[in-house]
N, C-alpha and C. Protein backbone atom coordinates (compact mmCIF):
# COMPACT_ATOMS: atom_id res chain seq x y z
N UNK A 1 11.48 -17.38 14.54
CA UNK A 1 11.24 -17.08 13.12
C UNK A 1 12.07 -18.00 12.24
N UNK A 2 11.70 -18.93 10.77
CA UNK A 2 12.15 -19.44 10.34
C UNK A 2 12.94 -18.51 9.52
N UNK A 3 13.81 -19.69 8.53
CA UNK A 3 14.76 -18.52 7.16
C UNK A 3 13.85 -18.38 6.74
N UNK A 4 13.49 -18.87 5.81
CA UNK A 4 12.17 -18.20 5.00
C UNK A 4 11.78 -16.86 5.41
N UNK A 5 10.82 -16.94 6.95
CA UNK A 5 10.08 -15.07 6.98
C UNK A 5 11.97 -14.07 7.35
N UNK A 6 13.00 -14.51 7.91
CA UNK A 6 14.16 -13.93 7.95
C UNK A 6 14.30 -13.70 6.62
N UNK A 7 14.34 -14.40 5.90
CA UNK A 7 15.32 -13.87 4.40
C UNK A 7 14.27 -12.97 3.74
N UNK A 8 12.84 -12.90 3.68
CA UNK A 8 12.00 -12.09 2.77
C UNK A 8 12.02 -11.07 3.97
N UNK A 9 11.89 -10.81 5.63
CA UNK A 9 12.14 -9.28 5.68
C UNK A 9 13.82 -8.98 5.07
N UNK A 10 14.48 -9.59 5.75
CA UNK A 10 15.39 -8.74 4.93
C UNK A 10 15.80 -7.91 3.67
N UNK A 11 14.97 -9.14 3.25
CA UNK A 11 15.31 -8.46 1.70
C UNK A 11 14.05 -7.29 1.11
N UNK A 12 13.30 -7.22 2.03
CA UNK A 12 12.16 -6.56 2.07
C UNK A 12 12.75 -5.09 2.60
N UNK A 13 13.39 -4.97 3.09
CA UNK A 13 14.05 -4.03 3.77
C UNK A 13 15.56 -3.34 3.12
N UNK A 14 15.61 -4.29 2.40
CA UNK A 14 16.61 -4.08 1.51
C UNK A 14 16.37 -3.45 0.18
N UNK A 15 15.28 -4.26 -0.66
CA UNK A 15 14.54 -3.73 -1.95
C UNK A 15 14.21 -2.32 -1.49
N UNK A 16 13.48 -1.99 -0.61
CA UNK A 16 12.40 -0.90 -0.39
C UNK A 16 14.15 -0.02 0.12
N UNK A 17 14.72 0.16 0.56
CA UNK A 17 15.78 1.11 0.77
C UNK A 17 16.63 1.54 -0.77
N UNK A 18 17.18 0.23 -1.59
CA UNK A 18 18.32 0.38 -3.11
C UNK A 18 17.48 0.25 -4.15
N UNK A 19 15.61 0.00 -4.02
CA UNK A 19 15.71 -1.11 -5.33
C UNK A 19 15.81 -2.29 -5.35
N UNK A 20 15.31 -3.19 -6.23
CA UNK A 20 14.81 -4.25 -6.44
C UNK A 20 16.48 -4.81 -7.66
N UNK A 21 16.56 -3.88 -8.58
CA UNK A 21 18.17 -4.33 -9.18
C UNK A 21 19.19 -4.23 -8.63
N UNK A 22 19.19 -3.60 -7.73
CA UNK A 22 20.53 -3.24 -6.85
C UNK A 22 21.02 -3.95 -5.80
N UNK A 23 19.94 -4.76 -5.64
CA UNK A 23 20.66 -5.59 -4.43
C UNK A 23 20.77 -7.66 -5.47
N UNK A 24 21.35 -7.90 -4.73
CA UNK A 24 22.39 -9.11 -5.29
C UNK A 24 21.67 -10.50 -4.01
N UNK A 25 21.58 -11.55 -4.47
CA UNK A 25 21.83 -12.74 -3.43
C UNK A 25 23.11 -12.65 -2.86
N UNK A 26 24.15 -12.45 -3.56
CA UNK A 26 25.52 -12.26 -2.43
C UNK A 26 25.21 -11.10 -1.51
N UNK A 27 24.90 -9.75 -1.95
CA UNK A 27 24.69 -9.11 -1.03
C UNK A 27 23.95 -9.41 0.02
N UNK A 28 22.46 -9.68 -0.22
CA UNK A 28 21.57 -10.21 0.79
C UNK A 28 22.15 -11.20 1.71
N UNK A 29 22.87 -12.14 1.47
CA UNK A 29 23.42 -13.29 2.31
C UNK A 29 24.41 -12.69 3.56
N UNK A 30 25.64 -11.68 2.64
CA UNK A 30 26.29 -10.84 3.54
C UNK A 30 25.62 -10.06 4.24
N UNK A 31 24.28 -9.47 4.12
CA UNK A 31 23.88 -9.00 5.29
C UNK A 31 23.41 -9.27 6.08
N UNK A 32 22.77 -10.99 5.95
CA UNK A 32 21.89 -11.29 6.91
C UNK A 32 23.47 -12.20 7.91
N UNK A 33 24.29 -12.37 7.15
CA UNK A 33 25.78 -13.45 8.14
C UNK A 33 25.37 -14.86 7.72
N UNK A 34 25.00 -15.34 6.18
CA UNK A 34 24.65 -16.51 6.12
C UNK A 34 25.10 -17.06 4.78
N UNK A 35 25.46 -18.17 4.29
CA UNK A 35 25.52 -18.43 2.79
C UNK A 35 24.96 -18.03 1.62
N UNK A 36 25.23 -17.95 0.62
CA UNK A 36 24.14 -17.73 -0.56
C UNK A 36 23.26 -18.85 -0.60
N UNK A 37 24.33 -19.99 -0.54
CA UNK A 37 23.21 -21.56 -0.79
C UNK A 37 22.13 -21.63 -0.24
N UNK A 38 22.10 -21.11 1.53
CA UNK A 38 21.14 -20.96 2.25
C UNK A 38 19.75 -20.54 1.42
N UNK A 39 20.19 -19.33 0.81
CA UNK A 39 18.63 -18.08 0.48
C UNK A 39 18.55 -19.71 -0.70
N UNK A 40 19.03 -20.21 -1.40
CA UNK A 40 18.32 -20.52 -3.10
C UNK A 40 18.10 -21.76 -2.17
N UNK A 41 18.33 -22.67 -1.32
CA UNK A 41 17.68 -23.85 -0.69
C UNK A 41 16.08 -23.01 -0.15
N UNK A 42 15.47 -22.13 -0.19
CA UNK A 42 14.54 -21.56 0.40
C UNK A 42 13.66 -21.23 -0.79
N UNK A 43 14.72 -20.43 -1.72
CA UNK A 43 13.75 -19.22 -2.93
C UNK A 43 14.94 -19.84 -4.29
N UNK A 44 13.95 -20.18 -5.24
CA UNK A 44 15.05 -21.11 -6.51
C UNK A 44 15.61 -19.91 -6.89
N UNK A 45 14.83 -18.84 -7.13
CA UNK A 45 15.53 -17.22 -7.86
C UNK A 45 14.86 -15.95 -7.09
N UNK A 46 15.47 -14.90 -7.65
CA UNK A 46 15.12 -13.65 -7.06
C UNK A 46 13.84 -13.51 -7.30
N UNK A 47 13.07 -13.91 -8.44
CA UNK A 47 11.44 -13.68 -8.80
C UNK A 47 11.09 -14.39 -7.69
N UNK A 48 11.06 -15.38 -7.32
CA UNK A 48 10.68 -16.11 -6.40
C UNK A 48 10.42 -15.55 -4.82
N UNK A 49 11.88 -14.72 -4.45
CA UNK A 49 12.08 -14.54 -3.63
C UNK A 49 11.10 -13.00 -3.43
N UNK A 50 11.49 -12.06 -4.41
CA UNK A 50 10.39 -10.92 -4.64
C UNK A 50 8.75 -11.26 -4.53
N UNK A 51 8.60 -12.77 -5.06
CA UNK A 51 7.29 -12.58 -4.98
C UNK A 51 7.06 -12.94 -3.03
N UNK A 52 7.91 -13.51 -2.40
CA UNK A 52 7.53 -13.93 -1.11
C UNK A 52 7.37 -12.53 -0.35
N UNK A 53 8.19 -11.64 -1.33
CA UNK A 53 8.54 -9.99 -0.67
C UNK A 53 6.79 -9.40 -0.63
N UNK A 54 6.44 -9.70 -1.94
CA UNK A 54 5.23 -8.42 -2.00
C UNK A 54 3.68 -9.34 -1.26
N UNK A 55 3.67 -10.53 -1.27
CA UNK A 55 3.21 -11.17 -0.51
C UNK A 55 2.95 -10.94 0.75
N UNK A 56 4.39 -11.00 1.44
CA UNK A 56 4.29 -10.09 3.13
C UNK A 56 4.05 -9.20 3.13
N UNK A 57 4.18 -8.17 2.41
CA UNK A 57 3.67 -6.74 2.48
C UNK A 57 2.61 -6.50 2.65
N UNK A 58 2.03 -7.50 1.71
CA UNK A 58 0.67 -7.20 1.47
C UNK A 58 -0.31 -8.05 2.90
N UNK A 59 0.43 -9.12 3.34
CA UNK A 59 -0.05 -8.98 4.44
C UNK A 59 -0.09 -8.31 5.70
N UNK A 60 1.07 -7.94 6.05
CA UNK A 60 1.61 -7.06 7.04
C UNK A 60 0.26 -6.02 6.56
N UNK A 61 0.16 -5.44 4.94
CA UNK A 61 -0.99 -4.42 5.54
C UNK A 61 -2.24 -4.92 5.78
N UNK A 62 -2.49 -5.93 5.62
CA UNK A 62 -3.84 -6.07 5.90
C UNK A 62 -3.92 -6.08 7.26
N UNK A 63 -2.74 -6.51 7.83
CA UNK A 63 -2.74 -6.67 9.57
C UNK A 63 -3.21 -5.35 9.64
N UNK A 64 -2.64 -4.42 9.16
CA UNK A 64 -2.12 -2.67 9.81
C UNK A 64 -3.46 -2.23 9.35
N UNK A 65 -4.50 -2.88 8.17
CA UNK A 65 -5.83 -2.38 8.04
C UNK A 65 -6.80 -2.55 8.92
N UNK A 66 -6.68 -4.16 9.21
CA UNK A 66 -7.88 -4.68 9.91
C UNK A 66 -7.60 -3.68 11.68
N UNK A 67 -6.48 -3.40 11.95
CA UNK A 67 -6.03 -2.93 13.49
C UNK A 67 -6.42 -1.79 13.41
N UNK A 68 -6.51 -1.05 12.18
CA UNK A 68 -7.08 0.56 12.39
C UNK A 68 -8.38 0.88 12.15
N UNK A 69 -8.89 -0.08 11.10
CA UNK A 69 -10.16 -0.35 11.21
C UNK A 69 -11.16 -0.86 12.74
N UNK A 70 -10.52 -1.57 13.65
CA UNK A 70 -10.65 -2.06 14.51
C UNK A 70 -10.76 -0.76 16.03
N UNK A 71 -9.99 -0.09 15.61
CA UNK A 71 -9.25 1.04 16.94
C UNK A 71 -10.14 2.58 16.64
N UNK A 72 -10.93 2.59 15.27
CA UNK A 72 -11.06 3.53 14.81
C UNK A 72 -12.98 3.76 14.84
N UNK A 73 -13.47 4.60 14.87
CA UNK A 73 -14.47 5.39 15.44
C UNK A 73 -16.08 4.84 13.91
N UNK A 74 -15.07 5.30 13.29
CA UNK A 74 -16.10 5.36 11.52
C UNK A 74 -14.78 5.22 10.85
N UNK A 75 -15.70 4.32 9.58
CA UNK A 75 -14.51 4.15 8.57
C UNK A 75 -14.00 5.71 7.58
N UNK A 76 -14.25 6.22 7.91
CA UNK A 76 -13.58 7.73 7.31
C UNK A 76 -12.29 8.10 8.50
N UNK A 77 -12.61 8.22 9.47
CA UNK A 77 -11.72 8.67 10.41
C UNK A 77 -10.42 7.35 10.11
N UNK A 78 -10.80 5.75 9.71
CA UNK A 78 -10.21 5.01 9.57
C UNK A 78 -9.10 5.35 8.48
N UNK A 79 -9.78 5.91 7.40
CA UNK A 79 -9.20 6.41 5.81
C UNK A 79 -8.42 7.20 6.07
N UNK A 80 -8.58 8.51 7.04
CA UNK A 80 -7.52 9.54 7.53
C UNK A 80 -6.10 8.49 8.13
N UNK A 81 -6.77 7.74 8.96
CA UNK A 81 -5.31 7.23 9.44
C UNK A 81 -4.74 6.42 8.86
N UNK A 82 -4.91 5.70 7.79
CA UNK A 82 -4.54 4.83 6.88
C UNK A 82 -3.57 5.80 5.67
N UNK A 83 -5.05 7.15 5.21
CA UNK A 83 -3.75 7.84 4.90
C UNK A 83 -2.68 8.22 5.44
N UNK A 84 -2.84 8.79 5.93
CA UNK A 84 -1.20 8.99 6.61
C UNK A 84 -0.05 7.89 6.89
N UNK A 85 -0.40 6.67 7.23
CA UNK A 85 0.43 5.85 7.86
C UNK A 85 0.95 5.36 5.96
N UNK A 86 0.16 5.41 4.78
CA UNK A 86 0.56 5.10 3.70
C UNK A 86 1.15 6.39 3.26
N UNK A 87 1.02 7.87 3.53
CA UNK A 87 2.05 8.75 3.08
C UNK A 87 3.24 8.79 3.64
N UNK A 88 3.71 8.19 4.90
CA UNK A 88 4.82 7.69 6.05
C UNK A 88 5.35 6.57 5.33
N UNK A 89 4.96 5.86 4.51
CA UNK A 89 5.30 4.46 4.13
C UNK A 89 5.66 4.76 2.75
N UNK A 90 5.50 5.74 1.81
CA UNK A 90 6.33 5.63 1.03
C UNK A 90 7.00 6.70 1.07
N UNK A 91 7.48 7.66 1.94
CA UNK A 91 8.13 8.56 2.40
C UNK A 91 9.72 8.12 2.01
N UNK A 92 9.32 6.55 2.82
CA UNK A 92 10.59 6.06 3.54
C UNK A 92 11.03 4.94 2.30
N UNK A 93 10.30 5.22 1.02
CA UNK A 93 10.45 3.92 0.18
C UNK A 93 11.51 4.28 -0.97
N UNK A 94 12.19 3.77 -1.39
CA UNK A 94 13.32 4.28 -2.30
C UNK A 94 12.56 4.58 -3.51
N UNK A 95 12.32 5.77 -4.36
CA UNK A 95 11.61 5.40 -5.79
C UNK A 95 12.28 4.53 -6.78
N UNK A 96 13.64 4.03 -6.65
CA UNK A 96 13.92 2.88 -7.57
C UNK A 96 13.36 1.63 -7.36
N UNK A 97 12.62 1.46 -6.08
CA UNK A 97 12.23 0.06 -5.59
C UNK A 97 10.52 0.01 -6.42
N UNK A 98 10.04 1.40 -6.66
CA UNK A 98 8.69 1.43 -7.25
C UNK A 98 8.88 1.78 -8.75
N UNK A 99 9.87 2.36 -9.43
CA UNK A 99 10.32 2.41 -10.55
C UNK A 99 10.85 0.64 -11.03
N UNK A 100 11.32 -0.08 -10.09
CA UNK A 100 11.84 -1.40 -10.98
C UNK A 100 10.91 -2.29 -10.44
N UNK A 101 9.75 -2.23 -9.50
CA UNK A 101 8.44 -2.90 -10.17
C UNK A 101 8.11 -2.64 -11.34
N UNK A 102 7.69 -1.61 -11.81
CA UNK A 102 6.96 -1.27 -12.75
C UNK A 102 7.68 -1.28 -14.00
N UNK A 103 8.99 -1.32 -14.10
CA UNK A 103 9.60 -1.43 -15.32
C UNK A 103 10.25 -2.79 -15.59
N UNK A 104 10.67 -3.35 -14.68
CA UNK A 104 10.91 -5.02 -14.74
C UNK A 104 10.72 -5.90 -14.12
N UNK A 105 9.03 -5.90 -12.82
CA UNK A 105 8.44 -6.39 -12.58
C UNK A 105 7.00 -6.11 -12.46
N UNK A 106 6.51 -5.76 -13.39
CA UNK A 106 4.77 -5.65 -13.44
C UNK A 106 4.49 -7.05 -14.03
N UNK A 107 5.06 -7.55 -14.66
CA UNK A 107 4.06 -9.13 -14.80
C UNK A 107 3.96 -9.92 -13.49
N UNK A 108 4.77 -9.94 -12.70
CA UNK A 108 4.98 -10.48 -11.40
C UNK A 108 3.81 -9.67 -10.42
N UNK A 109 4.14 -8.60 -10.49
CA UNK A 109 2.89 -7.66 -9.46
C UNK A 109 1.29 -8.05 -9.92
N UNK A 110 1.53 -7.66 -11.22
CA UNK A 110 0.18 -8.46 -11.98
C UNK A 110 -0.63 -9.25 -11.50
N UNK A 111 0.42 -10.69 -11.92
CA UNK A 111 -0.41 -12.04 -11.47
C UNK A 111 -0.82 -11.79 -10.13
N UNK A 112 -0.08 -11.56 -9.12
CA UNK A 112 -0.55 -11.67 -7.73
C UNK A 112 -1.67 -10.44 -7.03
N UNK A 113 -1.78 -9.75 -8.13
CA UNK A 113 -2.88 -8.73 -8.03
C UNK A 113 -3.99 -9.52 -8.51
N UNK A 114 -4.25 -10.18 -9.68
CA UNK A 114 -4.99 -10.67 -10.10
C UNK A 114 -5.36 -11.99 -8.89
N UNK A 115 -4.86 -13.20 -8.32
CA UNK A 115 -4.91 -14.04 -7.40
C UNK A 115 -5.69 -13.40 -5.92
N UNK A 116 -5.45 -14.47 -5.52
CA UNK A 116 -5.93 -14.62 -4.06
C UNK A 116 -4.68 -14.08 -3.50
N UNK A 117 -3.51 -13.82 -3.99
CA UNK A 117 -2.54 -13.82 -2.71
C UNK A 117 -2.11 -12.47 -2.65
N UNK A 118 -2.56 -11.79 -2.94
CA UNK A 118 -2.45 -9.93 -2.63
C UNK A 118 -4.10 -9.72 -1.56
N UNK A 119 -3.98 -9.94 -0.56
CA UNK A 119 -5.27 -9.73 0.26
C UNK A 119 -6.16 -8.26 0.93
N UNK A 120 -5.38 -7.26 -0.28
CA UNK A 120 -5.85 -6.02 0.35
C UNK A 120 -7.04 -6.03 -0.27
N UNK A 121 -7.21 -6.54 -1.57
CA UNK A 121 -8.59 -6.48 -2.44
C UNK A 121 -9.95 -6.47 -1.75
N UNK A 122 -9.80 -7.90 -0.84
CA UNK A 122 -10.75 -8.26 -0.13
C UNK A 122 -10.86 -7.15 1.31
N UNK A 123 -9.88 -6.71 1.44
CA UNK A 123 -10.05 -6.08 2.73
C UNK A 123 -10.59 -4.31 2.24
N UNK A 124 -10.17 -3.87 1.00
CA UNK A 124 -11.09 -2.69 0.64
C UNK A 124 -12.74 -2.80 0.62
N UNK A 125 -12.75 -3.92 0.28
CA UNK A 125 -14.28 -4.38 -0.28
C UNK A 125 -15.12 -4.05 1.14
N UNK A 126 -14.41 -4.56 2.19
CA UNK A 126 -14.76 -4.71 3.52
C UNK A 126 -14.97 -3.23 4.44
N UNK A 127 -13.70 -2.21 3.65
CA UNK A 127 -14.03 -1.08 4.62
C UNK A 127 -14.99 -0.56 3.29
N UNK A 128 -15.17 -0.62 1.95
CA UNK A 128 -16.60 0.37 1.45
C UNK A 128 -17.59 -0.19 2.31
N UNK A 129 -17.81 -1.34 2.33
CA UNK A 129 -19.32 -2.22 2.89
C UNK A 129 -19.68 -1.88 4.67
N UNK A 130 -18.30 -1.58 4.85
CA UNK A 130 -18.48 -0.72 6.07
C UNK A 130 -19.09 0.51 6.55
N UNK A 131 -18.29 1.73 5.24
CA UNK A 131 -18.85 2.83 4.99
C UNK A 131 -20.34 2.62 4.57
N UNK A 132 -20.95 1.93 3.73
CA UNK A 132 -22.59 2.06 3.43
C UNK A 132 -23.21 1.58 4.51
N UNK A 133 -22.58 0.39 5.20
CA UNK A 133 -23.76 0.25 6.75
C UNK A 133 -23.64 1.25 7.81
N UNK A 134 -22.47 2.36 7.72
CA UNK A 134 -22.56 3.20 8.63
C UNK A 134 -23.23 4.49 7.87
N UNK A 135 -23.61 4.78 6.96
CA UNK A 135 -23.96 5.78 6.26
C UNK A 135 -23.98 6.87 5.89
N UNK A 136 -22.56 6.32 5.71
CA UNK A 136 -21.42 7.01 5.60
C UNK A 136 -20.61 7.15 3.99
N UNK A 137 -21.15 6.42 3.27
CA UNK A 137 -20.73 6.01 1.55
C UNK A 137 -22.26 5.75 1.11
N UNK A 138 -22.91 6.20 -0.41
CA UNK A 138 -23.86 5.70 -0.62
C UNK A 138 -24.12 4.45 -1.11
N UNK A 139 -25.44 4.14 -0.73
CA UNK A 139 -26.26 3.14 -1.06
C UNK A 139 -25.92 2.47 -2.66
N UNK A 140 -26.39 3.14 -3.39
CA UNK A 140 -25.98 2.92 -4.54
C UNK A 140 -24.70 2.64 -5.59
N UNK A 141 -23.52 2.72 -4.63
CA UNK A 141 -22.53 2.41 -5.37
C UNK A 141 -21.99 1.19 -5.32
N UNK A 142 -21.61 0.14 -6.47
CA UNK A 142 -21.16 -1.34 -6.66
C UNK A 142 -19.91 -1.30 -5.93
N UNK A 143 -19.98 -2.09 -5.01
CA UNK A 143 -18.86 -2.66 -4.13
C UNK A 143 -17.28 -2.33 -4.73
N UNK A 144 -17.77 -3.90 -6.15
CA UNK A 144 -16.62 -4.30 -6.38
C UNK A 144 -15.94 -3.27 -7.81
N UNK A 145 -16.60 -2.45 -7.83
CA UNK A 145 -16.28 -1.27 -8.89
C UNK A 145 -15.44 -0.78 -8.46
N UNK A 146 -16.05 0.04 -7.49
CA UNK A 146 -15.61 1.10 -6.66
C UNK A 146 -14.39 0.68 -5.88
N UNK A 147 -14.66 -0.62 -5.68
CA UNK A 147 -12.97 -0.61 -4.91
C UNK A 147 -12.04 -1.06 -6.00
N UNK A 148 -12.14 -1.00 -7.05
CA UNK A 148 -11.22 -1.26 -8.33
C UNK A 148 -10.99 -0.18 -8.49
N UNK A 149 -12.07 0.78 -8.26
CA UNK A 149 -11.58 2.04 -9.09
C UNK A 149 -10.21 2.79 -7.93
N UNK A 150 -10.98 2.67 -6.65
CA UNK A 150 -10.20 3.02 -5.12
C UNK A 150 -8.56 2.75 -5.75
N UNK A 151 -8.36 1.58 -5.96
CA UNK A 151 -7.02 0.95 -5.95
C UNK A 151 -6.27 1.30 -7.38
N UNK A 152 -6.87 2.04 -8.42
CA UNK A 152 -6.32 2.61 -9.80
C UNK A 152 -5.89 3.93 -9.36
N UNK A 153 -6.87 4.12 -8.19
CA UNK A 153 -6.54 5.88 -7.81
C UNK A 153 -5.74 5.86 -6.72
N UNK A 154 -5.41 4.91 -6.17
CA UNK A 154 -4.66 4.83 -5.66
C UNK A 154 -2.97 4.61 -5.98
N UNK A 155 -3.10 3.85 -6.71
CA UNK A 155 -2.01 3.49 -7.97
C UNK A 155 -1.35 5.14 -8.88
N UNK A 156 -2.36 5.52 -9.48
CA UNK A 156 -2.38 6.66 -10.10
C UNK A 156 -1.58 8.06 -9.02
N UNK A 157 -2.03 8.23 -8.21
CA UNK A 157 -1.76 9.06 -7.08
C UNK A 157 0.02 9.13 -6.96
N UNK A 158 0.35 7.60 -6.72
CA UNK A 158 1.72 7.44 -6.61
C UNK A 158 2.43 7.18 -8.06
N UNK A 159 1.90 7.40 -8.61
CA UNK A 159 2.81 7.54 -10.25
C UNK A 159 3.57 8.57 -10.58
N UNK A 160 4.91 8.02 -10.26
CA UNK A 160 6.10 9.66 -10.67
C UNK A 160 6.15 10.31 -12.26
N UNK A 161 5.51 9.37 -13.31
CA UNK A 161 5.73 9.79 -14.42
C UNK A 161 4.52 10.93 -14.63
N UNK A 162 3.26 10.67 -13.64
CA UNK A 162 1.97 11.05 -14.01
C UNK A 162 2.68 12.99 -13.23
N UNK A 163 3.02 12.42 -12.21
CA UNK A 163 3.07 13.21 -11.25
C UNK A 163 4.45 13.80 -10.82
N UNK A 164 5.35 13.98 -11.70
CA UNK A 164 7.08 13.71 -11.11
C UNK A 164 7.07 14.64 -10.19
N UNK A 165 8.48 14.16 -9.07
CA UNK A 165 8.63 14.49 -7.67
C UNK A 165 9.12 15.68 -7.71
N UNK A 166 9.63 16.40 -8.55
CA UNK A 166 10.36 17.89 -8.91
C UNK A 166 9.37 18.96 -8.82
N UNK A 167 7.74 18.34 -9.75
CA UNK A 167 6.55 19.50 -9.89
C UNK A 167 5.93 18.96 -8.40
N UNK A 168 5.96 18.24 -8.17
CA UNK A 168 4.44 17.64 -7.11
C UNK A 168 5.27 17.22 -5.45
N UNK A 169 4.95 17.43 -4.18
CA UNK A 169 4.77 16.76 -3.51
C UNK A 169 3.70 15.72 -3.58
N UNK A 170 4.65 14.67 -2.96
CA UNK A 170 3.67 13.43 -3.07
C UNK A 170 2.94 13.27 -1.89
N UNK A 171 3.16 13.82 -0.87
CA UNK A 171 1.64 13.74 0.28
C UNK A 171 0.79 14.48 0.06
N UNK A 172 0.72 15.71 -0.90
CA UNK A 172 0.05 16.38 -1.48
C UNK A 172 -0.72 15.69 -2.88
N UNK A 173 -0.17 15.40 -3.70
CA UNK A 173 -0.92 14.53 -4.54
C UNK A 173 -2.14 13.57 -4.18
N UNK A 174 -1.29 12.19 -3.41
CA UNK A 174 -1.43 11.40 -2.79
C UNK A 174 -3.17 12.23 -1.78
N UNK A 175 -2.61 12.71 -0.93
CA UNK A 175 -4.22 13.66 -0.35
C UNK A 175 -4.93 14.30 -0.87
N UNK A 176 -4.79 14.99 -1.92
CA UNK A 176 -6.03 15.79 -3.34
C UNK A 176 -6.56 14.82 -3.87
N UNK A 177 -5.82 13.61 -4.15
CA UNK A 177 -6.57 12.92 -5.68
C UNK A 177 -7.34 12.17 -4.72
N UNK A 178 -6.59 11.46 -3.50
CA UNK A 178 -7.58 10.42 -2.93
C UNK A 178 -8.62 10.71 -2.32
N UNK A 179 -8.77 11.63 -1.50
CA UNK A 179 -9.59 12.45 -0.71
C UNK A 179 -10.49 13.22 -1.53
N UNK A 180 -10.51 13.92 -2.23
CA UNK A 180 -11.80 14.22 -3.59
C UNK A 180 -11.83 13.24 -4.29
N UNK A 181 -11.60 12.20 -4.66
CA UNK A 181 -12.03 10.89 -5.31
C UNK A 181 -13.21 9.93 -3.93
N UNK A 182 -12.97 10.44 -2.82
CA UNK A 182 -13.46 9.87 -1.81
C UNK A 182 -15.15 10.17 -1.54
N UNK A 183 -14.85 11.93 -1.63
CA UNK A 183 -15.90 12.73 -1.36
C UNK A 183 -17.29 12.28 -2.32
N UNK A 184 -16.90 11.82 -3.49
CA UNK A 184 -17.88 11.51 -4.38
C UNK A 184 -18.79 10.25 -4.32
N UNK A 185 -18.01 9.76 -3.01
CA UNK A 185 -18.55 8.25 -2.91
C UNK A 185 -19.69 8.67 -1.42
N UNK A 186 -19.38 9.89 -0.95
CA UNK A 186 -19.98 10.15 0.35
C UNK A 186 -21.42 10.42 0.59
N UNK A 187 -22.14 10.11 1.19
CA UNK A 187 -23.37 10.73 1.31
C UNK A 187 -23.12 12.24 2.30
N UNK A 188 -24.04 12.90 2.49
CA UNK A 188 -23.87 14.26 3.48
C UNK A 188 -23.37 14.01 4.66
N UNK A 189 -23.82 12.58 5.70
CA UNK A 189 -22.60 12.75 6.82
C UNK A 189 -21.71 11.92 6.58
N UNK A 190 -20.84 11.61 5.30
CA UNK A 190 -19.56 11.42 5.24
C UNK A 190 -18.73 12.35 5.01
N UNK A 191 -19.88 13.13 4.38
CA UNK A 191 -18.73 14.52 3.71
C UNK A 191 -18.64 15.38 5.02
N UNK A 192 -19.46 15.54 5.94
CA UNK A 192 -19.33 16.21 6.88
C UNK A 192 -18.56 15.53 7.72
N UNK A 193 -17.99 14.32 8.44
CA UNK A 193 -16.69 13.66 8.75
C UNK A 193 -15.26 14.35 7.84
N UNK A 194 -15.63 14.16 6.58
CA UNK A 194 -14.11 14.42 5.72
C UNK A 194 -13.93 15.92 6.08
N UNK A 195 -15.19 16.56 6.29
CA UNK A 195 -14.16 18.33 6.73
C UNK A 195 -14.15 17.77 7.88
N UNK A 196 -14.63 17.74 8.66
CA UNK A 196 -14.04 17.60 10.54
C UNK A 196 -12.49 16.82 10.55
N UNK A 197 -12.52 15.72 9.77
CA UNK A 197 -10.89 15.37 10.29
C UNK A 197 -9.95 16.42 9.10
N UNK A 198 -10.31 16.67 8.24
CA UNK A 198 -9.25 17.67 7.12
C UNK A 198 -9.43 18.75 7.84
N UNK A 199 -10.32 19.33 8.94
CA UNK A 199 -9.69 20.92 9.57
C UNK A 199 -8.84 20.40 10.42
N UNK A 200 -9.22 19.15 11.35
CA UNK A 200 -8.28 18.71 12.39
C UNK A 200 -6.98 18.43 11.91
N UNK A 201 -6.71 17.88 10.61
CA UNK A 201 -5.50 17.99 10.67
C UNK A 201 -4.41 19.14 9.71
N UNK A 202 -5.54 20.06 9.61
CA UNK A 202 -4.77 21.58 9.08
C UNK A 202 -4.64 22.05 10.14
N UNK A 203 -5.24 22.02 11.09
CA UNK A 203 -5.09 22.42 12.23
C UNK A 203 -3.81 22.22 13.22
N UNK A 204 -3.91 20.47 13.33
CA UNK A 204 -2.44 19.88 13.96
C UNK A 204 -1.30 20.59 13.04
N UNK A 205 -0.87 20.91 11.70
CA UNK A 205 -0.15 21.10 10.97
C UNK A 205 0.50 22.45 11.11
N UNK A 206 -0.26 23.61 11.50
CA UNK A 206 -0.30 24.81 11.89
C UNK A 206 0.80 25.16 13.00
């Protein structure tokens, strides 16, 4: 592994534990056992370096999409396990690291939402188009709508201001809003998949 993918997990691992203000290039350097000069011969500034952060992320999930998509039966049963592995994933995420995106880095998240280089876009597009050839999502709904809308409600879901963590569990949120936002996209045997895996896993829960 070069510095480069070394210094963005680290610091990937670092943001997502303190926050995105809380951690320092001196700090980061002291934890990885290396110079500061090192990280800025790599990344000129921390924007820089953040953007290499949300970049990998965003690939790492597409890896973790295309593999469950891949392992998985129908793309609904796919959605169950995706949820979960994304209610596990921000379980473990500091809310200052999603609070100081959004308060002193949303132009940064922005642009790369808007670009080619956030690649989940393309890979939602891929599991709706999945769901309508299995017939399993209807016919009639626009691709690229619907997975805009997918990713607002998805967005929305994890919003502490919408939703703060005091009134709401967030795997609870997170599973009401997405999962009845889902149902509406279903034809009759999708909706009949979404109860079979939602008893199965009231069931496991029991």
């Amino acid at each position: 592994m070069d510095y480069r993918q070394r210094i963005i997990d680290e610091a990937a691992e670092m943001f997502r534990t303190y926050g995105i203000r809380a951690i320092t290039m001196d700090m980061l350097a002291s934890q990885m056992g290396i110079s500061k000069r090192t990280i800025y011969e790599v990344f000129s500034d921390k924007d820089e370096l953040l953007a290499g952060v949300l970049k990998s992320m965003a690939h790492k999930q597409k890896e973790l999409i295309d593999r469950v998509l891949g392992e998985s039966a129908n793309v609904i049963e796919a959605l169950f396990k995706l949820l979960d592995l994304t209610m596990e994933h921000f379980s473990k995420m500091s809310p200052a690291f999603k609070l100081d995106i959004k308060k002193y880095h949303q132009d940064l998240a922005g642009k790369l939402d808007q670009s080619d280089s956030l690649p989940y876009v393309k890979n939602n597009e891929m599991i709706i188009e999945r769901g309508i050839r299995e017939g399993l999502f209807r016919k009639d709904i626009d691709v690229k709508i619907i997975n805009r809308c997918m990713l607002e409600v998805a967005k929305m879901s994890t919003d502490r201001e919408i939703f703060p963590p005091d009134d709401f569990a967030s795997s609870e949120v997170i599973r009401n809003v997405y999962i009845n936002y889902l149902r509406g996209l279903c034809t009759p045997a999708g909706l009949d998949l979404i109860d079979h895996y939602e008893t199965k896993r009231k069931q496991k829960n029991i």
